[in-house]
C-alpha atoms as a PDB file:
ATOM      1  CA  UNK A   1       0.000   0.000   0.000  1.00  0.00           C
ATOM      2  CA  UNK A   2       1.299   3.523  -0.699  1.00  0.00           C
ATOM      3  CA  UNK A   3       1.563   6.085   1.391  1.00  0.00           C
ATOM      4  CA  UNK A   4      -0.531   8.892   1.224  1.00  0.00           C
ATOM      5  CA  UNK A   5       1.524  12.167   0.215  1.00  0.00           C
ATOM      6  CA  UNK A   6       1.714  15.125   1.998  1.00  0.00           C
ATOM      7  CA  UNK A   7       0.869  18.719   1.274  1.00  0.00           C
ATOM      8  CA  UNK A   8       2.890  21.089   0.903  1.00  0.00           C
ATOM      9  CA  UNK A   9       1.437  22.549   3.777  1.00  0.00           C
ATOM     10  CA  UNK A  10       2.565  19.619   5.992  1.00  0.00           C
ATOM     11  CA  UNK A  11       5.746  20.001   4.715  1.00  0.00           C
ATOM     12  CA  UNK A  12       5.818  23.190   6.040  1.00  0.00           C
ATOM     13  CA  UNK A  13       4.694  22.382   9.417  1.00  0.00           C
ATOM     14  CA  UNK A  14       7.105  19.293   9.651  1.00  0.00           C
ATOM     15  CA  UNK A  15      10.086  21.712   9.092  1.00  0.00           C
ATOM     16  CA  UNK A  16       8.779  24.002  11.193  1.00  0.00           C
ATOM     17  CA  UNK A  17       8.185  21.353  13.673  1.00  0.00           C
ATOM     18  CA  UNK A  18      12.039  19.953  13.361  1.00  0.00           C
ATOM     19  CA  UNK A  19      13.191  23.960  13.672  1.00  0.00           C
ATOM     20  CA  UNK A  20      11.005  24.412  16.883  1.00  0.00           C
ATOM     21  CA  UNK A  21      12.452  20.555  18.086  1.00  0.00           C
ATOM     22  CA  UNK A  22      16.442  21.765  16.866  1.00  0.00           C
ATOM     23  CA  UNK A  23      15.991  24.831  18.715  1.00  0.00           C
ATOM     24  CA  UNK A  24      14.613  23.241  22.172  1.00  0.00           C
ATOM     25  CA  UNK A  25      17.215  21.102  22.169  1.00  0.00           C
ATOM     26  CA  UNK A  26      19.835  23.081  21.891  1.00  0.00           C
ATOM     27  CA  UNK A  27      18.269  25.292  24.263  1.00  0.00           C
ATOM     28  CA  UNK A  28      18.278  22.223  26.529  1.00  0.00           C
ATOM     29  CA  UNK A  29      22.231  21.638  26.177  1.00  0.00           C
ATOM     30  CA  UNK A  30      22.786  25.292  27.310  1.00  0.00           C
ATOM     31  CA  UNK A  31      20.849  25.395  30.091  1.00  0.00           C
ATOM     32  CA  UNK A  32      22.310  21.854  30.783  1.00  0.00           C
ATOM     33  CA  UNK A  33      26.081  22.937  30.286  1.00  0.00           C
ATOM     34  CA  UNK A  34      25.907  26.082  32.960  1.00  0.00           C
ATOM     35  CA  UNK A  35      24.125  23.174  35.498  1.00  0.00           C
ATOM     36  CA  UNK A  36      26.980  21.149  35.244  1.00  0.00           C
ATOM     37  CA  UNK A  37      29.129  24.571  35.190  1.00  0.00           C
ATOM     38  CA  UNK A  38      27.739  25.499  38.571  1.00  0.00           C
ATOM     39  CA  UNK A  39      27.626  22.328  40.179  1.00  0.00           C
ATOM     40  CA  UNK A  40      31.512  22.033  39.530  1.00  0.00           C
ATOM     41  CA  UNK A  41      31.805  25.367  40.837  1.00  0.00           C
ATOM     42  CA  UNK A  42      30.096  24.065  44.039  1.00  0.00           C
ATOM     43  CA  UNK A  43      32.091  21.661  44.451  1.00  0.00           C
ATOM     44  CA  UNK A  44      35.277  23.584  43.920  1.00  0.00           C
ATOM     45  CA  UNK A  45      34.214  25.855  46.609  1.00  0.00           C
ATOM     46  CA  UNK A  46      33.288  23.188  49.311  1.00  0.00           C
ATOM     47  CA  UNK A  47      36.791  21.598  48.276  1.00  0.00           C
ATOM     48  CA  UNK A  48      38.400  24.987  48.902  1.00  0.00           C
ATOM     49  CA  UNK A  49      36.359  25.639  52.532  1.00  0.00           C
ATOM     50  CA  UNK A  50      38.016  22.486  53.659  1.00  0.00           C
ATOM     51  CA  UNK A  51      40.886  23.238  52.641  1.00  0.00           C
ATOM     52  CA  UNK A  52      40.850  26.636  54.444  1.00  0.00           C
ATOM     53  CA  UNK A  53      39.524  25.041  57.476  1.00  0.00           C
ATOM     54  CA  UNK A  54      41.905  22.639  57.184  1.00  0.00           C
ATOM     55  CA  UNK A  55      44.886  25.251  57.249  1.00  0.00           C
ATOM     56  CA  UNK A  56      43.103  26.764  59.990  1.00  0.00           C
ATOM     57  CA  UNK A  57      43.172  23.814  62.116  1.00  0.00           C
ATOM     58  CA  UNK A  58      47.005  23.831  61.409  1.00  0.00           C
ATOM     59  CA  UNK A  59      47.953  27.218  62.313  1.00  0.00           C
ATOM     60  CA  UNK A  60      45.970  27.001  65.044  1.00  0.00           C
ATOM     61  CA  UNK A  61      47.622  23.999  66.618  1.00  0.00           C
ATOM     62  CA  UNK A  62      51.372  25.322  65.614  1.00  0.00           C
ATOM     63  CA  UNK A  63      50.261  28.366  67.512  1.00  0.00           C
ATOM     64  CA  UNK A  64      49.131  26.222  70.655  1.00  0.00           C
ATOM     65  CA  UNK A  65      46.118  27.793  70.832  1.00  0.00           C
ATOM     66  CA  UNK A  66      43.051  26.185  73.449  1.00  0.00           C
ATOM     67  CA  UNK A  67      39.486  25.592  72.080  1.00  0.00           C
ATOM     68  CA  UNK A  68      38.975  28.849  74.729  1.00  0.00           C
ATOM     69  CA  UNK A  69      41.361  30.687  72.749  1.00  0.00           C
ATOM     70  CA  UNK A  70      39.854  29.966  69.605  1.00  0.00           C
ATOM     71  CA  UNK A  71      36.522  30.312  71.111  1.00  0.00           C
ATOM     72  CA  UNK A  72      37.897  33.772  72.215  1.00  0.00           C
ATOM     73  CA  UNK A  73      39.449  34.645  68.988  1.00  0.00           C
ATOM     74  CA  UNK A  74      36.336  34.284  67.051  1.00  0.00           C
ATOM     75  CA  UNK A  75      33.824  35.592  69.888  1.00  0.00           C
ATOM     76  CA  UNK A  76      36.476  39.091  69.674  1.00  0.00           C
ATOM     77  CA  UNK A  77      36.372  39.011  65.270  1.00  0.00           C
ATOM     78  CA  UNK A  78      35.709  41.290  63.351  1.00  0.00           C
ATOM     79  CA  UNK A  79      32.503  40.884  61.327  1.00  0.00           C
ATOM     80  CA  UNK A  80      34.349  41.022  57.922  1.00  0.00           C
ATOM     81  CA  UNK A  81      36.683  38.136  59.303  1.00  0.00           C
ATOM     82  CA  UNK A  82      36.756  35.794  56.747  1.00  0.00           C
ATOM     83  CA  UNK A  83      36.133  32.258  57.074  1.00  0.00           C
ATOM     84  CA  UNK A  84      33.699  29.995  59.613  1.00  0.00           C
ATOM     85  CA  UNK A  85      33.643  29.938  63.225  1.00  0.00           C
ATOM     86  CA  UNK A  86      34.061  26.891  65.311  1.00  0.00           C
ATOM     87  CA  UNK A  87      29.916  26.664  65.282  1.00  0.00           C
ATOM     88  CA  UNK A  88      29.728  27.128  62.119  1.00  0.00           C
ATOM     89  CA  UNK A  89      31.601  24.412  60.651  1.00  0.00           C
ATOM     90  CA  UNK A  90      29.416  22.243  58.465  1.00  0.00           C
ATOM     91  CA  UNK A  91      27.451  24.153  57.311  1.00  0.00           C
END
C-alpha cells in the first residue's frame, strides 16, 4: 500500500516542527552545560572551605592555641573576618 503524500502545507509544518524541536534542544544543552558549570563550581568551593579550614586547624595547633582561645578569637572578630567559626563548621 502507498503512502498517502503530503501537502505542501505539511511540509511546512514538519520543518517548522524539526526547527522548533532543533531549537529546544539546543536550548536544553545550554541550560544543561551552565548546570553542570555550577555544580563544579560548588564543588570547587566546598573543596576549597576544607581546605581553608583545614589550614586553619594547622595554624591554630602550631600556635598552641586552646578551644577557649579559639573560642575567644572568634567571639572578639571582626565581622568582615573571613572564614567559619568553630559553630559554624558544616554548614
Amino acid at each position: 500500500m502507498a503512502k498517502p503524500r503530503r501537502t505542501p502545507r505539511q511540509d511546512v509544518k514538519v520543518l517548522f516542527d524539526l526547527r522548533l524541536l532543533r531549537e529546544t534542544l539546543e536550548a536544553a544543552r545550554v541550560e544543561f552545560s551552565e548546570v553542570q558549570r555550577t555544580v563544579a563550581q560548588r564543588g570547587r568551593a566546598a573543596r576549597l572551605r576544607t581546605s581553608e579550614q583545614r589550614i586553619t586547624d594547622l595554624v591554630n595547633q602550631a600556635d598552641g592555641l586552646s578551644e577557649d582561645d579559639i573560642e575567644l578569637l572568634w567571639r572578639t572578630a571582626s565581622p568582615r573576618m573571613p572564614g567559619f567559626a568553630p559553630a559554624d563548621r558544616g554548614a
